[in-house]
C-alpha atoms as a PDB file:
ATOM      1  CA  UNK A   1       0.000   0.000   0.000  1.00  0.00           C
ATOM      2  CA  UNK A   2       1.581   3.191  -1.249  1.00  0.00           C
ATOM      3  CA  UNK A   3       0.671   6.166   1.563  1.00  0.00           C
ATOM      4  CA  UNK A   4       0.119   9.870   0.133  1.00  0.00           C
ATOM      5  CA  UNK A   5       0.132  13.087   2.070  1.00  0.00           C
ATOM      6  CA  UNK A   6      -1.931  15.496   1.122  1.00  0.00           C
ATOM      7  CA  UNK A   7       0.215  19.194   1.348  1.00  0.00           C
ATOM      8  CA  UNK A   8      -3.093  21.013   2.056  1.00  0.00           C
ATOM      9  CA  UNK A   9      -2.659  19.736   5.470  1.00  0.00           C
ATOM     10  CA  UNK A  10       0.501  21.784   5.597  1.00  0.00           C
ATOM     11  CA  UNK A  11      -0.356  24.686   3.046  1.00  0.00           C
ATOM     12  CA  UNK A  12      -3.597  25.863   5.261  1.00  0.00           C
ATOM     13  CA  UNK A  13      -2.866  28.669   7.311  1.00  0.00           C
ATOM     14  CA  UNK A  14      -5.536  30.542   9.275  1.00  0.00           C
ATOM     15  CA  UNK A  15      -8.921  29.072   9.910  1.00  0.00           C
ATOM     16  CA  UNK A  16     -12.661  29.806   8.543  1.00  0.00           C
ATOM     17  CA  UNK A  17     -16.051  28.369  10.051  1.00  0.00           C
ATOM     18  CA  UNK A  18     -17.797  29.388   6.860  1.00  0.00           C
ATOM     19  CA  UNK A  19     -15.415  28.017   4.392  1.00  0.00           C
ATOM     20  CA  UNK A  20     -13.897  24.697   6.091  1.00  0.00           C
ATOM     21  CA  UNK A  21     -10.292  22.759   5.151  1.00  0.00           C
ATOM     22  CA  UNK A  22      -8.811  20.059   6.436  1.00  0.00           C
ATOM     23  CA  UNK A  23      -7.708  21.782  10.090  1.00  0.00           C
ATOM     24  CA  UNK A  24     -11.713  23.221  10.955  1.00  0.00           C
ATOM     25  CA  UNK A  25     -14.702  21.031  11.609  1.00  0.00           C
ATOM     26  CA  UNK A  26     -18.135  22.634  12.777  1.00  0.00           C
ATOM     27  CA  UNK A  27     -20.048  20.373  15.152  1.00  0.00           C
ATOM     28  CA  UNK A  28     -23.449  20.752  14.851  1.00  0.00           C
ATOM     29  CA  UNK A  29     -27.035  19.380  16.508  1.00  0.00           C
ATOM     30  CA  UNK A  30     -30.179  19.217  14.685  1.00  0.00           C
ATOM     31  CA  UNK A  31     -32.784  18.923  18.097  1.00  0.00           C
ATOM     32  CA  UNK A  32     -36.320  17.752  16.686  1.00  0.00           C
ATOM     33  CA  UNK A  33     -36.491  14.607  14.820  1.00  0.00           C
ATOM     34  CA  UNK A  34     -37.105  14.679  11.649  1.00  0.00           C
ATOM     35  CA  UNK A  35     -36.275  13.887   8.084  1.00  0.00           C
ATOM     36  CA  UNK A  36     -33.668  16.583   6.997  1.00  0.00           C
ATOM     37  CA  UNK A  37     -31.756  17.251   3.452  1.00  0.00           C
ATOM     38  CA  UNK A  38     -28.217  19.028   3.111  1.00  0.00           C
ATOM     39  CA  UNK A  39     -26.257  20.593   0.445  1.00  0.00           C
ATOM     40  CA  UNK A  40     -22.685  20.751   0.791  1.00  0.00           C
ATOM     41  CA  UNK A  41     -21.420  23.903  -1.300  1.00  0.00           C
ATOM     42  CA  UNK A  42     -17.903  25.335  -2.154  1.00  0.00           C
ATOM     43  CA  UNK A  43     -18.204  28.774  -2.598  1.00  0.00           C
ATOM     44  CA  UNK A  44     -21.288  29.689  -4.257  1.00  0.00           C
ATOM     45  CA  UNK A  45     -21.959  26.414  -6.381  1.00  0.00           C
ATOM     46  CA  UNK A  46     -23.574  23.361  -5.184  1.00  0.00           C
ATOM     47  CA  UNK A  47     -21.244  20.064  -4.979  1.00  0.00           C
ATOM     48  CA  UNK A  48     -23.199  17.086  -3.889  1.00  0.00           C
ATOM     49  CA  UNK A  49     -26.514  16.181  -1.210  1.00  0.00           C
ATOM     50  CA  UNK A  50     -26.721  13.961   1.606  1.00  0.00           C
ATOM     51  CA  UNK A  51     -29.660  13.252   4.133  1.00  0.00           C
ATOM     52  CA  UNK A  52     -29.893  12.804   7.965  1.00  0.00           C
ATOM     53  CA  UNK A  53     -32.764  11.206  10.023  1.00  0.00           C
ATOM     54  CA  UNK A  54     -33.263  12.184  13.257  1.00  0.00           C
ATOM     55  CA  UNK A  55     -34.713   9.229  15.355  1.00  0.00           C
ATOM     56  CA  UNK A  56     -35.615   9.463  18.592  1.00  0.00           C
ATOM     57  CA  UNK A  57     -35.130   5.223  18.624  1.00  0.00           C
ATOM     58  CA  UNK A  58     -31.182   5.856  17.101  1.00  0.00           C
ATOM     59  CA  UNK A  59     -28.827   5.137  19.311  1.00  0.00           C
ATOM     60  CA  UNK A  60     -26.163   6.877  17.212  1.00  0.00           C
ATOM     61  CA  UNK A  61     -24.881   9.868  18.870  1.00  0.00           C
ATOM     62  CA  UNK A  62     -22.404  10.960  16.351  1.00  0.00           C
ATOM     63  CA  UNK A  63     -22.052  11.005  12.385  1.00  0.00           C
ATOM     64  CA  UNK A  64     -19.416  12.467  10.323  1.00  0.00           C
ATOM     65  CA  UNK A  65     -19.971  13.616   7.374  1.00  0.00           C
ATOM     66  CA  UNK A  66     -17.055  14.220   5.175  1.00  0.00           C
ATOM     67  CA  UNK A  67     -17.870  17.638   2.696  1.00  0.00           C
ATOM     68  CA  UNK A  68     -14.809  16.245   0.430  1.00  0.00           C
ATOM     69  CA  UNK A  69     -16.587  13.302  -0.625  1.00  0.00           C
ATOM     70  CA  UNK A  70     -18.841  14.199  -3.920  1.00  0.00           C
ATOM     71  CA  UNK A  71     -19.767  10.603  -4.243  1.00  0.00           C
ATOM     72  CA  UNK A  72     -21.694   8.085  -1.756  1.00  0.00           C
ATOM     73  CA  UNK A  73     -18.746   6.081  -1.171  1.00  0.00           C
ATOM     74  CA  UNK A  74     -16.008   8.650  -2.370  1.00  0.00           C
ATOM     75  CA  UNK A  75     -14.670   6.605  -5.152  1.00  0.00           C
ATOM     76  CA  UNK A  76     -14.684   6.766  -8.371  1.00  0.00           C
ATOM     77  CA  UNK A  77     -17.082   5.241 -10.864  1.00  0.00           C
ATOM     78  CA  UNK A  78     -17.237   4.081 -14.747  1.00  0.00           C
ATOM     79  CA  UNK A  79     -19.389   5.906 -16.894  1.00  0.00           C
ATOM     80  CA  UNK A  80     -23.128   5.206 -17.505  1.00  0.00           C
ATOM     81  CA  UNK A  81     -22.484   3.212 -14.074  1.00  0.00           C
ATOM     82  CA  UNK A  82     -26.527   2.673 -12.673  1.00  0.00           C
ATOM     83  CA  UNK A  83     -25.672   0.410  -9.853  1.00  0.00           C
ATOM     84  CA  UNK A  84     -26.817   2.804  -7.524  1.00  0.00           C
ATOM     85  CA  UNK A  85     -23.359   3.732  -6.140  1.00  0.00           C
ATOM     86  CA  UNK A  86     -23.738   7.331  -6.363  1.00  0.00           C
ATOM     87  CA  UNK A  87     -26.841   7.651  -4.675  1.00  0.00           C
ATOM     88  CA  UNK A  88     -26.973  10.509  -2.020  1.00  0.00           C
ATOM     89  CA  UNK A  89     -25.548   9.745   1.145  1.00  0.00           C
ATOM     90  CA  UNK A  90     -28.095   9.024   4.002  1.00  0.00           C
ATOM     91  CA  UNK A  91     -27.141   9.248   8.400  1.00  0.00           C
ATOM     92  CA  UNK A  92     -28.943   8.136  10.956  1.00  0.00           C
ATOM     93  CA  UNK A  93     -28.507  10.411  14.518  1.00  0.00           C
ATOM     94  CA  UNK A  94     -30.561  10.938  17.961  1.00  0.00           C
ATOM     95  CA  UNK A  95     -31.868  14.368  18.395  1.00  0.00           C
ATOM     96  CA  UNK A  96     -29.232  14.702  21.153  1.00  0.00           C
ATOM     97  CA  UNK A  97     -26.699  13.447  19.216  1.00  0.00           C
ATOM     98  CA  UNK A  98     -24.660  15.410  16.579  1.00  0.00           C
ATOM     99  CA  UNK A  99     -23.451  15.930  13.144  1.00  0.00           C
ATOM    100  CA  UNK A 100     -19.787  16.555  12.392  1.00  0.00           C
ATOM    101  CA  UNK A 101     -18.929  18.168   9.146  1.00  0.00           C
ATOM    102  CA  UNK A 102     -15.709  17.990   8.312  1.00  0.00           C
ATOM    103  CA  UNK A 103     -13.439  17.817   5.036  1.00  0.00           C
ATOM    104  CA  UNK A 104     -11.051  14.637   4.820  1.00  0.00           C
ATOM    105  CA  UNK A 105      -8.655  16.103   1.708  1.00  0.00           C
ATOM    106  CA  UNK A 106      -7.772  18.684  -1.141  1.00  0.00           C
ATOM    107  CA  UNK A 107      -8.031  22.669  -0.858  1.00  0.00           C
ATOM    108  CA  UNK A 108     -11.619  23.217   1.300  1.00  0.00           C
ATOM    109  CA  UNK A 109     -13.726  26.118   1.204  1.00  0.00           C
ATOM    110  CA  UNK A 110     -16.699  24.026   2.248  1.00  0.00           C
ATOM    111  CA  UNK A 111     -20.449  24.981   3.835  1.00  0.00           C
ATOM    112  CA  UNK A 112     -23.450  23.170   4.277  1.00  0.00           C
ATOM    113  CA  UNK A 113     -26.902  24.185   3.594  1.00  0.00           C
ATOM    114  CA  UNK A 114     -29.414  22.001   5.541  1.00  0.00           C
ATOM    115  CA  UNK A 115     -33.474  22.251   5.919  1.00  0.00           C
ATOM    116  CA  UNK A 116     -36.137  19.952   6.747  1.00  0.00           C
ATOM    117  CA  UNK A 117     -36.847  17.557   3.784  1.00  0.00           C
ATOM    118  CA  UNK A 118     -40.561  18.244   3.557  1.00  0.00           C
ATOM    119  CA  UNK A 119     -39.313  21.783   2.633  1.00  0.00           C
ATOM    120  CA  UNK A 120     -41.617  23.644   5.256  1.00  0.00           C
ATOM    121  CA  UNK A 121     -41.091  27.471   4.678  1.00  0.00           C
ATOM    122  CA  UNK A 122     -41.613  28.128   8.132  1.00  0.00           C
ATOM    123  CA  UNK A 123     -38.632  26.408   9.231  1.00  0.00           C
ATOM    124  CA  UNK A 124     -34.794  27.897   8.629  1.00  0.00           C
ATOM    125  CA  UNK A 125     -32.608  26.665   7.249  1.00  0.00           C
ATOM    126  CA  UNK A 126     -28.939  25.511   9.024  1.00  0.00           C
ATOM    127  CA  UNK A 127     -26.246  27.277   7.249  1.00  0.00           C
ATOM    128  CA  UNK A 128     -22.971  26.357   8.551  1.00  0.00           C
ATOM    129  CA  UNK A 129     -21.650  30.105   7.625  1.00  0.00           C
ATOM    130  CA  UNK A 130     -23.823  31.590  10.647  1.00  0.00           C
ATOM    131  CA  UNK A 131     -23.293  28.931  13.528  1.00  0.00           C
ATOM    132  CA  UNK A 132     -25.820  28.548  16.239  1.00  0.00           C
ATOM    133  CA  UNK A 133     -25.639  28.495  20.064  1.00  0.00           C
ATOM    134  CA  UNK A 134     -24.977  25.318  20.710  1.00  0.00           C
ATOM    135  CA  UNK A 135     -22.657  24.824  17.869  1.00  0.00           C
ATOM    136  CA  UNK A 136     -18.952  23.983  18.178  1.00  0.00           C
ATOM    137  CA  UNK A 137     -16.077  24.691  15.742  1.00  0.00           C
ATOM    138  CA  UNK A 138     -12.814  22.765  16.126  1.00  0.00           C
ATOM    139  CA  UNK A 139      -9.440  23.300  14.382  1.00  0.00           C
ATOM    140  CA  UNK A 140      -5.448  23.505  14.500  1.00  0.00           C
ATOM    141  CA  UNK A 141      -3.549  26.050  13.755  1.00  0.00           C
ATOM    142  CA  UNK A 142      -0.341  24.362  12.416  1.00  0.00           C
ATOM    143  CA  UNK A 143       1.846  27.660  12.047  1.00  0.00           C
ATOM    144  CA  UNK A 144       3.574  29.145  15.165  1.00  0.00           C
ATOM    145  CA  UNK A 145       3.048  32.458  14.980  1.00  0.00           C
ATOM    146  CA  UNK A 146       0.527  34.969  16.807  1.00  0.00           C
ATOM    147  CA  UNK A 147      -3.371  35.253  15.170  1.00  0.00           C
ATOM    148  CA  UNK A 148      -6.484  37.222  15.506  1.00  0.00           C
ATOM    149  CA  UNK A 149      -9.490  35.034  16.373  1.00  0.00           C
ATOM    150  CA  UNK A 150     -12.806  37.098  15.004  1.00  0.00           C
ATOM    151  CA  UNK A 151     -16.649  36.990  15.427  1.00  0.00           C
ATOM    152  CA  UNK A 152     -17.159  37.918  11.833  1.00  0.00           C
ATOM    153  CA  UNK A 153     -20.899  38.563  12.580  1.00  0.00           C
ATOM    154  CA  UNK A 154     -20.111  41.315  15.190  1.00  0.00           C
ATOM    155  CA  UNK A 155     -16.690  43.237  16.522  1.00  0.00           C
ATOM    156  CA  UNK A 156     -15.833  40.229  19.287  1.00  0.00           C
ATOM    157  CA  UNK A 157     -12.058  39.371  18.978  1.00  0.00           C
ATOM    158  CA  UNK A 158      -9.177  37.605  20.708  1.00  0.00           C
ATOM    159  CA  UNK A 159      -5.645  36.854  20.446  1.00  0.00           C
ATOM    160  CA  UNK A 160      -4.143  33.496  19.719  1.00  0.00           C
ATOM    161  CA  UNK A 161      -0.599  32.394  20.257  1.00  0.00           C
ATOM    162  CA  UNK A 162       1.507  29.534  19.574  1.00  0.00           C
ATOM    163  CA  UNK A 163       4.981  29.145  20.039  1.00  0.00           C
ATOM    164  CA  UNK A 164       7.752  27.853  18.214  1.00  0.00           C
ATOM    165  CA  UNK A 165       7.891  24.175  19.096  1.00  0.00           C
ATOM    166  CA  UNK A 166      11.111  22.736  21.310  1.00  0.00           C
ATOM    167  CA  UNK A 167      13.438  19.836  20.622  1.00  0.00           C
ATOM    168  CA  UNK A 168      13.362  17.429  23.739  1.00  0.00           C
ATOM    169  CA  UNK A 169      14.227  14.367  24.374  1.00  0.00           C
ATOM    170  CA  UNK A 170      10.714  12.826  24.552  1.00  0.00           C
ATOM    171  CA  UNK A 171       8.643  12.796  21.612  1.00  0.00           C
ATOM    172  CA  UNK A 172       6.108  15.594  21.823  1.00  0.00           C
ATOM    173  CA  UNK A 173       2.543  14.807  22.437  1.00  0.00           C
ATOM    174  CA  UNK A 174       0.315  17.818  22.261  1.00  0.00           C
ATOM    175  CA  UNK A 175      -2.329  18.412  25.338  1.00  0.00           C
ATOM    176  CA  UNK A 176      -6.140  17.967  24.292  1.00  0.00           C
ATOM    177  CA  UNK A 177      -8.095  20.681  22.909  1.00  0.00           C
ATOM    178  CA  UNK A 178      -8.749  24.035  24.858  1.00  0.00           C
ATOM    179  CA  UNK A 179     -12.111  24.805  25.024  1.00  0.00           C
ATOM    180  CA  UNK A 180     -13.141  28.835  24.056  1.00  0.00           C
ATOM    181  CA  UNK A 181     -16.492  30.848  24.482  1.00  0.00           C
ATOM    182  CA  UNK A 182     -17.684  32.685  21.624  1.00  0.00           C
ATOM    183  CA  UNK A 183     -20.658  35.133  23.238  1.00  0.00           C
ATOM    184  CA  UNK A 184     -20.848  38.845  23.276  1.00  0.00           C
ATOM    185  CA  UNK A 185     -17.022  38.331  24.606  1.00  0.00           C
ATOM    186  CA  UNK A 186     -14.633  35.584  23.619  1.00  0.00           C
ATOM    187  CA  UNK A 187     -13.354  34.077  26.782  1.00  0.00           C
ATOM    188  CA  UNK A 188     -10.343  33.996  27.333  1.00  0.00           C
ATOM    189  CA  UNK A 189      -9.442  36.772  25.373  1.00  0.00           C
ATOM    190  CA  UNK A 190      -5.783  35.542  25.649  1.00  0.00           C
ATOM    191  CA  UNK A 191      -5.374  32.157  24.266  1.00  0.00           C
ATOM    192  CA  UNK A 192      -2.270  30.670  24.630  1.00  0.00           C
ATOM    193  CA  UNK A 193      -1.702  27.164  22.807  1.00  0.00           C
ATOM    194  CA  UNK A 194       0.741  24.613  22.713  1.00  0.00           C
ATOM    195  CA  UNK A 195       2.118  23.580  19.545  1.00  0.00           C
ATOM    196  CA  UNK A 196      -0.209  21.663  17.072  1.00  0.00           C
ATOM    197  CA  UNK A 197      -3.086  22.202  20.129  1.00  0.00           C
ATOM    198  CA  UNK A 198      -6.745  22.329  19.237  1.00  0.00           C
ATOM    199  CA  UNK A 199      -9.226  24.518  20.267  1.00  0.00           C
ATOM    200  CA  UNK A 200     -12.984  24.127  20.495  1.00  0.00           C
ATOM    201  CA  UNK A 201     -14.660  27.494  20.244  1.00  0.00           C
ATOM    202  CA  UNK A 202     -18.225  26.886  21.643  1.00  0.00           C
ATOM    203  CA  UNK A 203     -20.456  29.281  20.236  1.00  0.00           C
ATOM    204  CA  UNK A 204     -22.990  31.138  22.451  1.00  0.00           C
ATOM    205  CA  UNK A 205     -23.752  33.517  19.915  1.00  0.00           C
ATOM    206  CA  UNK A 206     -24.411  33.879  16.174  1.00  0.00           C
ATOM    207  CA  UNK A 207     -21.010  33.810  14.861  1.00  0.00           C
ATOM    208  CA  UNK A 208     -18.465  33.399  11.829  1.00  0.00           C
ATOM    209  CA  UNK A 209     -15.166  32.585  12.960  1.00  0.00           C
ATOM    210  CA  UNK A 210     -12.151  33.343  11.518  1.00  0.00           C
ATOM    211  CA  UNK A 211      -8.890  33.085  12.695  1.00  0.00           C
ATOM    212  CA  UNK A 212      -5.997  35.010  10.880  1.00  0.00           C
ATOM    213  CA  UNK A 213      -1.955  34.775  11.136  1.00  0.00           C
ATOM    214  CA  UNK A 214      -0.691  38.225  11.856  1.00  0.00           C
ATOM    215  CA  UNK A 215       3.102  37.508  12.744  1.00  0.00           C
ATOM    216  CA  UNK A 216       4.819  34.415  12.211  1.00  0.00           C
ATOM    217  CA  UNK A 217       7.068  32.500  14.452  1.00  0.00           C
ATOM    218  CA  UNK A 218      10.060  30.676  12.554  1.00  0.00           C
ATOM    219  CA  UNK A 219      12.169  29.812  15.340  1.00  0.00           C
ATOM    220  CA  UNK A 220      15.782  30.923  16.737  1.00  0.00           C
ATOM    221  CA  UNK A 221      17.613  32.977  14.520  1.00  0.00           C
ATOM    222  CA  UNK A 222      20.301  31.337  15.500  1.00  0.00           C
ATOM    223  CA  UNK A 223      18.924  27.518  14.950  1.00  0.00           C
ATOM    224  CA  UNK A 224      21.711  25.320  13.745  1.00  0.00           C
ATOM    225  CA  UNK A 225      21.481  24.543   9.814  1.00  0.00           C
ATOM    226  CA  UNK A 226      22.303  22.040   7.497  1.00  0.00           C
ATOM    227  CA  UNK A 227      24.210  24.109   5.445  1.00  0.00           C
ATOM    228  CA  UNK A 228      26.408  25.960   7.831  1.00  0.00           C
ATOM    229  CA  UNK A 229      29.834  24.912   8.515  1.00  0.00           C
ATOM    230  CA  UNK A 230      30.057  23.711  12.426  1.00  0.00           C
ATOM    231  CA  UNK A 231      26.038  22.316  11.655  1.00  0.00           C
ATOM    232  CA  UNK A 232      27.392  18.537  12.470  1.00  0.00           C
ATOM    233  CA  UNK A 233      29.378  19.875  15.648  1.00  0.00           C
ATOM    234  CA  UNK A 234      26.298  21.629  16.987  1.00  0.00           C
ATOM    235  CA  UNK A 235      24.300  18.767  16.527  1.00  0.00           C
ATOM    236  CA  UNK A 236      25.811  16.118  17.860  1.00  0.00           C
ATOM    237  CA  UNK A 237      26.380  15.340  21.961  1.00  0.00           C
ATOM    238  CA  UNK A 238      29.163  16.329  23.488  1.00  0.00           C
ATOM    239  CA  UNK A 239      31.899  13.531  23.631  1.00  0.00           C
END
């Protein structure tokens, strides 16, 4: 099995709520049971459908649904194929339970459009580019450097740091995610993370978030480097 890395996981830098990538995933409960029908758009066209029932007798409490995945299985298919293979994808969840929408590969720029599927007009419509109290989004910021966490939907804003990592002698395991409040304040309003640290901004009030770099961190100066003369010295142990 040949393994492939996809450099969008590396390329992303900053973080959108309304437009997702591989490092942002908006967490999302639906409530009232129901039949319900989504659209998963990037940018302004449509790219594919899926559906979600809400049972009250699931005992699913969790479904992930992957906005990178045009087809039902995410492979590809011959031409004039009528095997039923692309059919729309379909989730089961309990009203309590929740649906994560994230995107599993390539550039992003995802949202979701979902309403009920008997198409009442008197109900909303979810779209992922205004989240909900209740809602959750979750991402990494993979570039040290300082950012500027915004409510898009009003003038709320906070400050994000995290540092350039350190060489130890123990591999690095990064804590679990910090958890943030998104309300008429974001608390706190000083976030400090540890390198390649999530953070799960719980939303209390209709938001957008985006997060933006505005300084990177690249290290020492002074960091050894390959190509210097003395490089090897620095880097090995003392004898």
């Amino acid at each position: 099995m040949t393994w492939t890395l996809d450099p969008n996981f590396f390329n992303q830098i900053g973080l959108d709520s309304g437009a997702l990538t591989m490092l942002g995933t908006v967490v999302h409960s639906f409530g009232e049971a129901g039949e319900y029908r989504g659209t998963v758009h990037r940018g302004d066209g449509p790219e594919s459908t899926f559906y979600v029932s809400v049972d009250n007798d699931s005992p699913i409490a969790q479904v992930n649904v992957d906005l990178a995945r045009a087809d039902a299985d995410g492979s590809e298919h011959p031409a004039g194929c009528d095997c039923g293979c692309r059919e729309s994808r379909r989730y089961v969840v309990h009203p309590r339970g929740y649906a994560v929408f994230h995107v599993s590969g390539g550039s992003g720029g995802y949202w979701v459009n979902v309403r009920r599927a008997d198409e009442n007009p008197d109900l909303a419509a979810y779209d992922s580019r205004t989240l909900h109290p209740g809602d959750i989004f979750a991402g990494v910021l993979m570039r040290p450097g300082r950012y500027a966490l915004r409510n898009e939907l009003s003038t709320t804003a906070a400050e994000i740091t995290v540092p350039y990592p350190k060489v130890g002698k123990k591999a690095y395991r990064p804590p679990g995610p910090l958890d943030i409040e998104c309300g008429k304040e974001i608390k706190p309003r000083k976030i400090n993370l540890h390198p390649l640290q999530g953070l799960n901004v719980h939303i209390l009030e209709p938001a957008r978030i985006a997060i933006e770099l505005v300084e990177p961190d690249d290290g020492p100066v002074n960091r050894p480097s390959q190509g210097r003369a003395g490089w090897r010295k620095q880097a090995l142990p003392p004898k």
